[in-house]
ModelCIF file with pLDDT and N, C-alpha, C, O atoms, coordinates in Angstrom:
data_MODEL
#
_entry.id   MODEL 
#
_entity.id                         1 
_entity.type                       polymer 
_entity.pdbx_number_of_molecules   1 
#
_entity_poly.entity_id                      1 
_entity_poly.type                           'polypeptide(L)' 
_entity_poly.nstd_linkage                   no 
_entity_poly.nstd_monomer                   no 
_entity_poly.pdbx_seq_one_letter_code       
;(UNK)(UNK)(UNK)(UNK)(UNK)(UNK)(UNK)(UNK)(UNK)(UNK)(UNK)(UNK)(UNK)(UNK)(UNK)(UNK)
(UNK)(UNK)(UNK)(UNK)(UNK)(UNK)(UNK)(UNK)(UNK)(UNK)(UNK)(UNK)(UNK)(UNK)(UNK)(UNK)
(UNK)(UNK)(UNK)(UNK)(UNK)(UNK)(UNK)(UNK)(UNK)(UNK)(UNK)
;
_entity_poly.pdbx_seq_one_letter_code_can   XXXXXXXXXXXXXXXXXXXXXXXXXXXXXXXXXXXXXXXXXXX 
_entity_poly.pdbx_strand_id                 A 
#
loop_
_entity_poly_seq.entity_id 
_entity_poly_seq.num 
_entity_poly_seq.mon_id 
_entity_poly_seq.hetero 
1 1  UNK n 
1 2  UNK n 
1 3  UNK n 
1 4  UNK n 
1 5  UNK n 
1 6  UNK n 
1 7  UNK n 
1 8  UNK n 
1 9  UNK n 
1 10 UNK n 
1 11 UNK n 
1 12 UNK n 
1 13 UNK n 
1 14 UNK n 
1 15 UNK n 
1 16 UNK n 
1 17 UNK n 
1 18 UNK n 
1 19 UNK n 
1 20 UNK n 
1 21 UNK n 
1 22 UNK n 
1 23 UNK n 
1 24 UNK n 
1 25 UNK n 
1 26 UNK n 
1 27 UNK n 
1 28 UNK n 
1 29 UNK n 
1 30 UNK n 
1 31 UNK n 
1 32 UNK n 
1 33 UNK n 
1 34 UNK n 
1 35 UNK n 
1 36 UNK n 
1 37 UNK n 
1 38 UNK n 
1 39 UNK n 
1 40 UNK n 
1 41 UNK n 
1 42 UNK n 
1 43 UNK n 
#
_struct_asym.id          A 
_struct_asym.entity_id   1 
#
loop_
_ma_qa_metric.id 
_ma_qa_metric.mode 
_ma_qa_metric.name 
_ma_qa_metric.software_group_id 
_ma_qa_metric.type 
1 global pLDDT . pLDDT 
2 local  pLDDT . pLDDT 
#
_ma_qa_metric_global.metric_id      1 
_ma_qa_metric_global.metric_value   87.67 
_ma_qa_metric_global.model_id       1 
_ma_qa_metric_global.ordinal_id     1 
#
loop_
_ma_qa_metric_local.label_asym_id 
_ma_qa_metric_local.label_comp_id 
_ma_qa_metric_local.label_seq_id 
_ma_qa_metric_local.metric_id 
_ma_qa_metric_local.metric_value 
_ma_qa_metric_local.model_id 
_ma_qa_metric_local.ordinal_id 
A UNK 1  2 90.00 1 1  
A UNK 2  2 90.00 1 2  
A UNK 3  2 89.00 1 3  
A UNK 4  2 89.00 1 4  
A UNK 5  2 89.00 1 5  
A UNK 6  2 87.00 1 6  
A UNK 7  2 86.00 1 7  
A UNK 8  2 86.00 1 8  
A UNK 9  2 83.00 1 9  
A UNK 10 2 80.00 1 10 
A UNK 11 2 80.00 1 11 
A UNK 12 2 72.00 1 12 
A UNK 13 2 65.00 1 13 
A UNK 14 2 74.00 1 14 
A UNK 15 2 85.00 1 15 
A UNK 16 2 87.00 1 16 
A UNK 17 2 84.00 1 17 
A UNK 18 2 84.00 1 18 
A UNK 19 2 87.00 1 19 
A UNK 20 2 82.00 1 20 
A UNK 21 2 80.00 1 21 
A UNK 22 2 81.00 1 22 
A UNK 23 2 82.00 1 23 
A UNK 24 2 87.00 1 24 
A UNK 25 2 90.00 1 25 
A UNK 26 2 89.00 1 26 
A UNK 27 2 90.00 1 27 
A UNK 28 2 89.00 1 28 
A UNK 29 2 89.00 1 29 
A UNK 30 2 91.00 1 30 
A UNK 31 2 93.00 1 31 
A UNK 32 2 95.00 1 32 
A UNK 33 2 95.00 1 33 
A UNK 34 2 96.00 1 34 
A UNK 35 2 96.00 1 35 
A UNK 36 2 96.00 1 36 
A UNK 37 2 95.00 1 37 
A UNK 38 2 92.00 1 38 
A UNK 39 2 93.00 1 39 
A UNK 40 2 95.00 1 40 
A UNK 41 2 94.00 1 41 
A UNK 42 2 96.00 1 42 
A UNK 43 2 97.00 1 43 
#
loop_
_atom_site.group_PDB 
_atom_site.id 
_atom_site.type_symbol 
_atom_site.label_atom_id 
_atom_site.label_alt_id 
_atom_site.label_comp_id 
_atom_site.label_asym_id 
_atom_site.label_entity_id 
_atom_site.label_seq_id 
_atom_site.pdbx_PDB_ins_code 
_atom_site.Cartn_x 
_atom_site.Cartn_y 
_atom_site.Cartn_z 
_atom_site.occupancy 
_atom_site.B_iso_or_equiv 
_atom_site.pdbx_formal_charge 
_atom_site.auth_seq_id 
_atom_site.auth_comp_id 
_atom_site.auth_asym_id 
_atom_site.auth_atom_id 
_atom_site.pdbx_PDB_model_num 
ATOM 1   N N  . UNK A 1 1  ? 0.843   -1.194  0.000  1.00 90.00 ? 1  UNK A N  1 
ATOM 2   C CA . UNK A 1 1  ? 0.000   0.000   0.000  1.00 90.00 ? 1  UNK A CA 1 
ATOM 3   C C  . UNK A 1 1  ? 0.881   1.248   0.000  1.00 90.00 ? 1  UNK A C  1 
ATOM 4   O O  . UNK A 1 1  ? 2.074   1.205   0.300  1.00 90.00 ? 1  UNK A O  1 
ATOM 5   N N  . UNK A 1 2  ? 0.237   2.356   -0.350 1.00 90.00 ? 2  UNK A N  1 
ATOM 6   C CA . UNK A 1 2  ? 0.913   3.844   -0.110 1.00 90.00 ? 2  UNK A CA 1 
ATOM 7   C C  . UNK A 1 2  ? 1.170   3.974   1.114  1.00 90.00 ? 2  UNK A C  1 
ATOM 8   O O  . UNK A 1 2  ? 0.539   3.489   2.053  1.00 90.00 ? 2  UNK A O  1 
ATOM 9   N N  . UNK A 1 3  ? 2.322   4.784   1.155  1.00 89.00 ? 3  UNK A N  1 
ATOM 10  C CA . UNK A 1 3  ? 2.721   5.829   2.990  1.00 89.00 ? 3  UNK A CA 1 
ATOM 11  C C  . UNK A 1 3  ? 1.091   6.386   2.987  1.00 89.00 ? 3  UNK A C  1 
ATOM 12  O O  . UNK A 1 3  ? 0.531   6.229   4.072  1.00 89.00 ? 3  UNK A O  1 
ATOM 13  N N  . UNK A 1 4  ? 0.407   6.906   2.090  1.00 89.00 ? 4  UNK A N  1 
ATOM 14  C CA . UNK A 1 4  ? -0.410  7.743   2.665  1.00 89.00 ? 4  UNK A CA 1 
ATOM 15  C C  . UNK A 1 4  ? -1.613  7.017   3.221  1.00 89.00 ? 4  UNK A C  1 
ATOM 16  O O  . UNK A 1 4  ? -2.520  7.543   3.865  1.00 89.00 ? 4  UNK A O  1 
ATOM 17  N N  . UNK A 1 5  ? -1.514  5.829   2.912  1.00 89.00 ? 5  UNK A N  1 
ATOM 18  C CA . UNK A 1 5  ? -2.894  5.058   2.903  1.00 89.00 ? 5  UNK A CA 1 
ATOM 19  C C  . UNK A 1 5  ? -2.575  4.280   4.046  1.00 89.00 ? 5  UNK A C  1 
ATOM 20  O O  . UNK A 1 5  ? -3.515  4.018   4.798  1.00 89.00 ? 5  UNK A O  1 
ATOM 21  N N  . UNK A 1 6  ? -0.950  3.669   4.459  1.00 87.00 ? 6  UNK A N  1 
ATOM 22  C CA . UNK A 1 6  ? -0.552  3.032   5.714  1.00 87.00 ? 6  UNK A CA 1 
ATOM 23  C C  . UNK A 1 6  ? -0.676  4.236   6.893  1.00 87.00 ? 6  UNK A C  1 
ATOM 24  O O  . UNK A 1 6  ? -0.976  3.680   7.949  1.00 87.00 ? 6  UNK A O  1 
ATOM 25  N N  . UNK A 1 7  ? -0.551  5.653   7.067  1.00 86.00 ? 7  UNK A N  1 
ATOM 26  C CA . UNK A 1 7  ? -0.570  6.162   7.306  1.00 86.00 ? 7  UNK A CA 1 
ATOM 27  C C  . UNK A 1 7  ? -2.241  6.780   7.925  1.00 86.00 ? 7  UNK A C  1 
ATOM 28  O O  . UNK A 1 7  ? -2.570  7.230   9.022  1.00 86.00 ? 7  UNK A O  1 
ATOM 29  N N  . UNK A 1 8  ? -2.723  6.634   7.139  1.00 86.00 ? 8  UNK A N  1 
ATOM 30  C CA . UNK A 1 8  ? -4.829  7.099   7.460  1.00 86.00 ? 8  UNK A CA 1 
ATOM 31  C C  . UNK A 1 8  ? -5.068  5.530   8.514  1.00 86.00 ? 8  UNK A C  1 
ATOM 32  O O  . UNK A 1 8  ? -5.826  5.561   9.484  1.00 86.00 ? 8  UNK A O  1 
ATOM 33  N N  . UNK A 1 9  ? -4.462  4.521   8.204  1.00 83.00 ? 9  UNK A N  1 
ATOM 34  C CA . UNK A 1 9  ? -4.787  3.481   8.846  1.00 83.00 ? 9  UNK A CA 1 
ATOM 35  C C  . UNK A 1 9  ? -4.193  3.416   9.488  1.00 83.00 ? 9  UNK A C  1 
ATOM 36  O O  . UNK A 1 9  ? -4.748  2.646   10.272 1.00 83.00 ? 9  UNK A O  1 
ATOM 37  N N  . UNK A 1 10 ? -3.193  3.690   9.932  1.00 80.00 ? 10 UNK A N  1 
ATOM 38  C CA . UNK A 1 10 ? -2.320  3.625   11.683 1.00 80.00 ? 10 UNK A CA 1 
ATOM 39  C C  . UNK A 1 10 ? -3.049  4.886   12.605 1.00 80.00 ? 10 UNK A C  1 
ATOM 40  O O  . UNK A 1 10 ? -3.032  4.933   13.835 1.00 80.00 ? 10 UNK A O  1 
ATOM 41  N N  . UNK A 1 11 ? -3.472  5.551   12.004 1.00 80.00 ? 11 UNK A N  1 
ATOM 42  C CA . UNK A 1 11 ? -4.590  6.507   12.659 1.00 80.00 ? 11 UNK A CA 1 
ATOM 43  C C  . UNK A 1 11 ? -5.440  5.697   13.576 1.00 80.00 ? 11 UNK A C  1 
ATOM 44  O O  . UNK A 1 11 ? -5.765  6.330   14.580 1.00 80.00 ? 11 UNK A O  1 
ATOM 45  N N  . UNK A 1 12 ? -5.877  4.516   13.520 1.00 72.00 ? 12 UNK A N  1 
ATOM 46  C CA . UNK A 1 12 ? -6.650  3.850   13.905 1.00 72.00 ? 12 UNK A CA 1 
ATOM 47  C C  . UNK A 1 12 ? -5.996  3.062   14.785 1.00 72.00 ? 12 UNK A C  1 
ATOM 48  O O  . UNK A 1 12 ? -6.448  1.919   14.836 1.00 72.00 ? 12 UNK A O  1 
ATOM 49  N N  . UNK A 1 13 ? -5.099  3.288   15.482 1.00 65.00 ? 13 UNK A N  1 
ATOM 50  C CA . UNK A 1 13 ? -4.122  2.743   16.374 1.00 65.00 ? 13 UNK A CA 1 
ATOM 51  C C  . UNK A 1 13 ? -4.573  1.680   17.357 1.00 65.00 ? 13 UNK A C  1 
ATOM 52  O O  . UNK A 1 13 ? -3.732  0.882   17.772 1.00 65.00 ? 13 UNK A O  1 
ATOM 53  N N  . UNK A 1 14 ? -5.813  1.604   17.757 1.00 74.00 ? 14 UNK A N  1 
ATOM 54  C CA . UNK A 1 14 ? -6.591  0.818   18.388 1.00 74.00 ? 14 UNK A CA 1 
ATOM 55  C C  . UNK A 1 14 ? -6.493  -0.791  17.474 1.00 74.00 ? 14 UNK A C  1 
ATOM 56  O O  . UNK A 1 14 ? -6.108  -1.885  17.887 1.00 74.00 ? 14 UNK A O  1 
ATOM 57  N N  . UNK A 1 15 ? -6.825  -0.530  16.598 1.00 85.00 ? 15 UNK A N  1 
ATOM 58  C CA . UNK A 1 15 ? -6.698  -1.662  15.561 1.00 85.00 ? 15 UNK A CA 1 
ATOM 59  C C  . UNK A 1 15 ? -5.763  -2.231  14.928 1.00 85.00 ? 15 UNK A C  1 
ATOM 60  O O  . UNK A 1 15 ? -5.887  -3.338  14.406 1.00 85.00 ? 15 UNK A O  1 
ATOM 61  N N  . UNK A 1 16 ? -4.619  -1.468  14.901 1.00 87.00 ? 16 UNK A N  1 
ATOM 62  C CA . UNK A 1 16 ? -3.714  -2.228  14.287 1.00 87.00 ? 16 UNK A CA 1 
ATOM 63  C C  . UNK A 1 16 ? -1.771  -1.477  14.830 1.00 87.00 ? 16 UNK A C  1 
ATOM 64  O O  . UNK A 1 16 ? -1.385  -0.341  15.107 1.00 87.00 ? 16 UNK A O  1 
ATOM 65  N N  . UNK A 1 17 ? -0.856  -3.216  14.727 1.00 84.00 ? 17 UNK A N  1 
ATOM 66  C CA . UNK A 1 17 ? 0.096   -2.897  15.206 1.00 84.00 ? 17 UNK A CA 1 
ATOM 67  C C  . UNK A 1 17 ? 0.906   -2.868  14.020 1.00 84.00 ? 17 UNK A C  1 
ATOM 68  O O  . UNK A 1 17 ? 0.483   -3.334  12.962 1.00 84.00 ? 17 UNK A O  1 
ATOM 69  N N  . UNK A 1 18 ? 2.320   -2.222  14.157 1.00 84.00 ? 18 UNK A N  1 
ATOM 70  C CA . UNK A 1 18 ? 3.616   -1.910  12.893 1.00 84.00 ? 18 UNK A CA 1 
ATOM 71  C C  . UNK A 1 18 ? 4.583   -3.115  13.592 1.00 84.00 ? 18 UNK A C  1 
ATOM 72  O O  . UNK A 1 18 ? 5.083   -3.244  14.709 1.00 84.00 ? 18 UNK A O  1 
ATOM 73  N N  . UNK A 1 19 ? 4.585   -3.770  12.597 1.00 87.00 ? 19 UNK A N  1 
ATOM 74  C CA . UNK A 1 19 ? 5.486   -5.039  12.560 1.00 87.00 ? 19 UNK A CA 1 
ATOM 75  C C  . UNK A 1 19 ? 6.991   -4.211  11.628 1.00 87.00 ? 19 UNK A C  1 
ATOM 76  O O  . UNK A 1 19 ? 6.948   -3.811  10.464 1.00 87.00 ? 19 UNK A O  1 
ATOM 77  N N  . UNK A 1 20 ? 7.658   -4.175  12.141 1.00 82.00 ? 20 UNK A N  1 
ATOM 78  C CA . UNK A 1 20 ? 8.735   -3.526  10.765 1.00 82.00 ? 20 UNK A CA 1 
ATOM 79  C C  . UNK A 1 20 ? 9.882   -5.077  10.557 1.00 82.00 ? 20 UNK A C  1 
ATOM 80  O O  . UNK A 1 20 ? 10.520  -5.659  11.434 1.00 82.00 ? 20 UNK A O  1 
ATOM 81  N N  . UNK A 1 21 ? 9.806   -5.331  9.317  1.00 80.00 ? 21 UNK A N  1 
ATOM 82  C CA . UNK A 1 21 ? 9.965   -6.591  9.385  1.00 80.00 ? 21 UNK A CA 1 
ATOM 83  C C  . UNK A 1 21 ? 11.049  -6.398  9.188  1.00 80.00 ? 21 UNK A C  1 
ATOM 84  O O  . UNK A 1 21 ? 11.857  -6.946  9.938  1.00 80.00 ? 21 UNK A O  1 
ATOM 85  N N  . UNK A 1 22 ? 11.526  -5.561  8.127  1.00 81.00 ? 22 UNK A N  1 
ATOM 86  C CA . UNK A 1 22 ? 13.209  -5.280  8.205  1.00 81.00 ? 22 UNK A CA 1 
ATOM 87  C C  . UNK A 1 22 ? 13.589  -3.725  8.288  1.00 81.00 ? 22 UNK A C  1 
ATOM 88  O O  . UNK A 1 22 ? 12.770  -2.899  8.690  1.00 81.00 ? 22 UNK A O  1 
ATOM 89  N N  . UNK A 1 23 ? 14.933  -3.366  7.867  1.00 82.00 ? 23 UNK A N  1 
ATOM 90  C CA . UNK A 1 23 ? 14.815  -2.196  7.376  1.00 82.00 ? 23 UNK A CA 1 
ATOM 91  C C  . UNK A 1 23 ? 13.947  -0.676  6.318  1.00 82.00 ? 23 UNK A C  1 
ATOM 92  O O  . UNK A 1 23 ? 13.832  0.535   6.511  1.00 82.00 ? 23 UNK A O  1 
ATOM 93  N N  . UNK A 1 24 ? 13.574  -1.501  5.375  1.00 87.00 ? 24 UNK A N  1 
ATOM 94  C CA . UNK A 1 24 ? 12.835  -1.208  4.299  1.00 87.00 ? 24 UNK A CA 1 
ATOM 95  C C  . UNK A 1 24 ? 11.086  -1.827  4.137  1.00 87.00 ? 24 UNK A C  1 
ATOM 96  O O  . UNK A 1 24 ? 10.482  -1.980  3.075  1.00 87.00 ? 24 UNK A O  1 
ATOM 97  N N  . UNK A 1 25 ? 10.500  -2.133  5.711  1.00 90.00 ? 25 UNK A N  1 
ATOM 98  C CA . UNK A 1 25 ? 9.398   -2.853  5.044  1.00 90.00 ? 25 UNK A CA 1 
ATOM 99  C C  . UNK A 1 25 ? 8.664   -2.435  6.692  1.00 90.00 ? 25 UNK A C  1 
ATOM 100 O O  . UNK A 1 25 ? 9.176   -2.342  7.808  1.00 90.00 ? 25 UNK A O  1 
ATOM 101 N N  . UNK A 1 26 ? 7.591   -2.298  6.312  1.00 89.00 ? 26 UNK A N  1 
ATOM 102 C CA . UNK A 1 26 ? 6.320   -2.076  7.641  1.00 89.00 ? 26 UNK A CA 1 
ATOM 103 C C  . UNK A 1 26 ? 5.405   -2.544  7.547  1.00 89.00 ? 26 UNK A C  1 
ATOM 104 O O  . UNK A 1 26 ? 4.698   -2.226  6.591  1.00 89.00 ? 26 UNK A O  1 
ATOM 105 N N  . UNK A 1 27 ? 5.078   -3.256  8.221  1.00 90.00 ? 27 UNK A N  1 
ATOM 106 C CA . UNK A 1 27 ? 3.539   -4.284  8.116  1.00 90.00 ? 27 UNK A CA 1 
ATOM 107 C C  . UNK A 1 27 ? 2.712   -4.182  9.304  1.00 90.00 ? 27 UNK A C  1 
ATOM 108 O O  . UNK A 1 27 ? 2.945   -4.473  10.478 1.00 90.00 ? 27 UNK A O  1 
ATOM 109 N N  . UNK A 1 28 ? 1.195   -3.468  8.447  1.00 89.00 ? 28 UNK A N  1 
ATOM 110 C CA . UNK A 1 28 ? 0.341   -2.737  9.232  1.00 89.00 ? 28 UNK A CA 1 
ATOM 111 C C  . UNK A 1 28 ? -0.812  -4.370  9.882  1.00 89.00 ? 28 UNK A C  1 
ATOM 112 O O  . UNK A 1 28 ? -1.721  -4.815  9.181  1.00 89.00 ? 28 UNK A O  1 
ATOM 113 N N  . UNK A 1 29 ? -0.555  -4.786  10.858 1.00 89.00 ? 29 UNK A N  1 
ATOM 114 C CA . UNK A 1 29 ? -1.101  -5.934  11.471 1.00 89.00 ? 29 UNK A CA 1 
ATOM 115 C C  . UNK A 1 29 ? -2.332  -5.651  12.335 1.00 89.00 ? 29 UNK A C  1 
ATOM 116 O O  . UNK A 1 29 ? -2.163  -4.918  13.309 1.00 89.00 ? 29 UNK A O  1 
ATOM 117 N N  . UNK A 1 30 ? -3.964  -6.312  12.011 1.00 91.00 ? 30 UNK A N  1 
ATOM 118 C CA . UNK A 1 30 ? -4.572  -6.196  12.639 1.00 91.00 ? 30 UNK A CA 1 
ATOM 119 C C  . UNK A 1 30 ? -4.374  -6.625  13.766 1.00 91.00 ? 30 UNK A C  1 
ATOM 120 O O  . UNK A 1 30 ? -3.728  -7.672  13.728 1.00 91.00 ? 30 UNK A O  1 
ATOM 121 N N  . UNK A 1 31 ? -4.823  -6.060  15.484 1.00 93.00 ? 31 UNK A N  1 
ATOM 122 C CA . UNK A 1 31 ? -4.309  -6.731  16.307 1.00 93.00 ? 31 UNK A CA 1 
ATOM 123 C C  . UNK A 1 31 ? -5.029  -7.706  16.866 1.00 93.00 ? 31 UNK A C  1 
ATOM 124 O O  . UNK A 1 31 ? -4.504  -8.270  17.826 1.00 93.00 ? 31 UNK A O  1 
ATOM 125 N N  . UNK A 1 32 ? -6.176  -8.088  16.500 1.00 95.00 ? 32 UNK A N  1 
ATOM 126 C CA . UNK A 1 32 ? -7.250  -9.120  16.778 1.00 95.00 ? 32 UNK A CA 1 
ATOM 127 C C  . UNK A 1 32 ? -7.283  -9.933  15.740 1.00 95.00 ? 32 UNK A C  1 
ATOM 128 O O  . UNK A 1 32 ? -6.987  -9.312  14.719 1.00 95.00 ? 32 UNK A O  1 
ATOM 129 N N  . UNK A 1 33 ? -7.587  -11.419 15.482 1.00 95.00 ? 33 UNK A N  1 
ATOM 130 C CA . UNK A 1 33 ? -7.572  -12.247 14.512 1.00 95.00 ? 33 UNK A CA 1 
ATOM 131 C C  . UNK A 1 33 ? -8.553  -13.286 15.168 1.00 95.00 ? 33 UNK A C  1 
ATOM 132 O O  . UNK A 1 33 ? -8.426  -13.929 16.210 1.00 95.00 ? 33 UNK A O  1 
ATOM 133 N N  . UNK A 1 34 ? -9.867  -13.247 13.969 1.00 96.00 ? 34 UNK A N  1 
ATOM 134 C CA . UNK A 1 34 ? -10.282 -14.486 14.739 1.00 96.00 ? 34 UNK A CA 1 
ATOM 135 C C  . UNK A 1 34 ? -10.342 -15.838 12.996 1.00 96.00 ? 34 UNK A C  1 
ATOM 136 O O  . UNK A 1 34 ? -10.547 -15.509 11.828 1.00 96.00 ? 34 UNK A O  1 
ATOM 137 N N  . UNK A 1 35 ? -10.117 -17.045 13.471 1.00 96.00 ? 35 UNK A N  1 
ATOM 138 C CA . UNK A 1 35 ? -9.838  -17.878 12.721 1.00 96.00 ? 35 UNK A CA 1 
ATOM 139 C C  . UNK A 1 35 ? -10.542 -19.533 13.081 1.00 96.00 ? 35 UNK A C  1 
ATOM 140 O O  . UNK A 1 35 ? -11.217 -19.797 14.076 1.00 96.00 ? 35 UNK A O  1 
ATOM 141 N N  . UNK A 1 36 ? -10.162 -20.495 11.978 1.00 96.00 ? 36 UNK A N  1 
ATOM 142 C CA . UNK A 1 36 ? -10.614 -21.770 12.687 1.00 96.00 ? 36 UNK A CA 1 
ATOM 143 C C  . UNK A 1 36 ? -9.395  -22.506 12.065 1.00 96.00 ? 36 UNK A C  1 
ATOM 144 O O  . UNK A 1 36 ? -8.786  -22.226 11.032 1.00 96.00 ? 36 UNK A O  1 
ATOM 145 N N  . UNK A 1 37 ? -9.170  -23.631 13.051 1.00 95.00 ? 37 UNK A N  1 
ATOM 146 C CA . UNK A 1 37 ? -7.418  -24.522 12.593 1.00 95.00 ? 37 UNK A CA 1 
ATOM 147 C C  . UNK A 1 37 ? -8.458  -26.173 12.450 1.00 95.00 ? 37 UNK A C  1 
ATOM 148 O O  . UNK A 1 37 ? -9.026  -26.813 13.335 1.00 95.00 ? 37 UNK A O  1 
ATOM 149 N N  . UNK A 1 38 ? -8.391  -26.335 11.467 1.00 92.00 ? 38 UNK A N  1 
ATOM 150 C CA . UNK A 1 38 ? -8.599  -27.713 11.141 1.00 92.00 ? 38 UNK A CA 1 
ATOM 151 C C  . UNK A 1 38 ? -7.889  -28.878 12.150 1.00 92.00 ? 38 UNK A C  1 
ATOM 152 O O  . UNK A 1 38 ? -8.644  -29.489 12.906 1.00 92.00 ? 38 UNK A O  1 
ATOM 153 N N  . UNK A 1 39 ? -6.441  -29.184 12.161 1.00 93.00 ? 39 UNK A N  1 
ATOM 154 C CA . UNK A 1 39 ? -6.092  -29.742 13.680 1.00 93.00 ? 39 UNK A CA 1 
ATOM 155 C C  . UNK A 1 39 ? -6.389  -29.456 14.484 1.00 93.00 ? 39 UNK A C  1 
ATOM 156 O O  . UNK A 1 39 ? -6.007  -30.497 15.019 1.00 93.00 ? 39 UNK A O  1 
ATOM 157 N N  . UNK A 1 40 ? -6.776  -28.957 15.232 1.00 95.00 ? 40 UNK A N  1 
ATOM 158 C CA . UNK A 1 40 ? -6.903  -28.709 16.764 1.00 95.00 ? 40 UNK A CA 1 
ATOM 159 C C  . UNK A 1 40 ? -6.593  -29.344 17.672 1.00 95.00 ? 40 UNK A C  1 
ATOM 160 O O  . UNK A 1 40 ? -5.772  -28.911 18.480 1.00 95.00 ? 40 UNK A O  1 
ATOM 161 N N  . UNK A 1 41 ? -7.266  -30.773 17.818 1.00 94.00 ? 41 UNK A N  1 
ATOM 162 C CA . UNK A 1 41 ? -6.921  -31.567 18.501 1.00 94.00 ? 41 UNK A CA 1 
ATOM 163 C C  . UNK A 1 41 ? -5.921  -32.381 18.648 1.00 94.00 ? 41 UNK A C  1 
ATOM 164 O O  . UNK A 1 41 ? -5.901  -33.334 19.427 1.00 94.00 ? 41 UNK A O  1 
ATOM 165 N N  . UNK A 1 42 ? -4.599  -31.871 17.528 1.00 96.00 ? 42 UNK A N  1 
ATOM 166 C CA . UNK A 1 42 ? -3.365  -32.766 17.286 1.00 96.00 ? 42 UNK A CA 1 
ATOM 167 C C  . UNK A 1 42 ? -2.953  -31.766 18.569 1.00 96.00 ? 42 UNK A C  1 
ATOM 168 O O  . UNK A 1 42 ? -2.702  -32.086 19.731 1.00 96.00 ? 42 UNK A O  1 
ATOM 169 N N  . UNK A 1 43 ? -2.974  -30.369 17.910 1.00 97.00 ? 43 UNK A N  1 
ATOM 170 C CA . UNK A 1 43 ? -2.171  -29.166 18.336 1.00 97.00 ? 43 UNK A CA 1 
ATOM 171 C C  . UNK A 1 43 ? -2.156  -28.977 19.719 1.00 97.00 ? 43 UNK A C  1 
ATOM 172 O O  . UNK A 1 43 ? -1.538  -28.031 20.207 1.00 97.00 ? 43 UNK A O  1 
#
């Protein structure tokens, strides 16, 4: 995405965290995830 568009959405700080994965890279992470895992019961 754009700086400007990662930027309107970190506004929303409640919702989401900055993962900076390296030098050159920022990853805007929702901080809630809901999902379903097919194993479960191995896991």
């Amino acid at each position: 995405i754009s700086k400007e568009k990662y930027f309107r959405k970190l506004n929303n700080y409640e919702s989401y965290l900055v993962i900076l994965k390296n030098d050159s890279t920022k990853i805007l992470v929702l901080r809630e995830n809901q999902g379903k895992l097919k194993k479960i019961k191995q896991l």
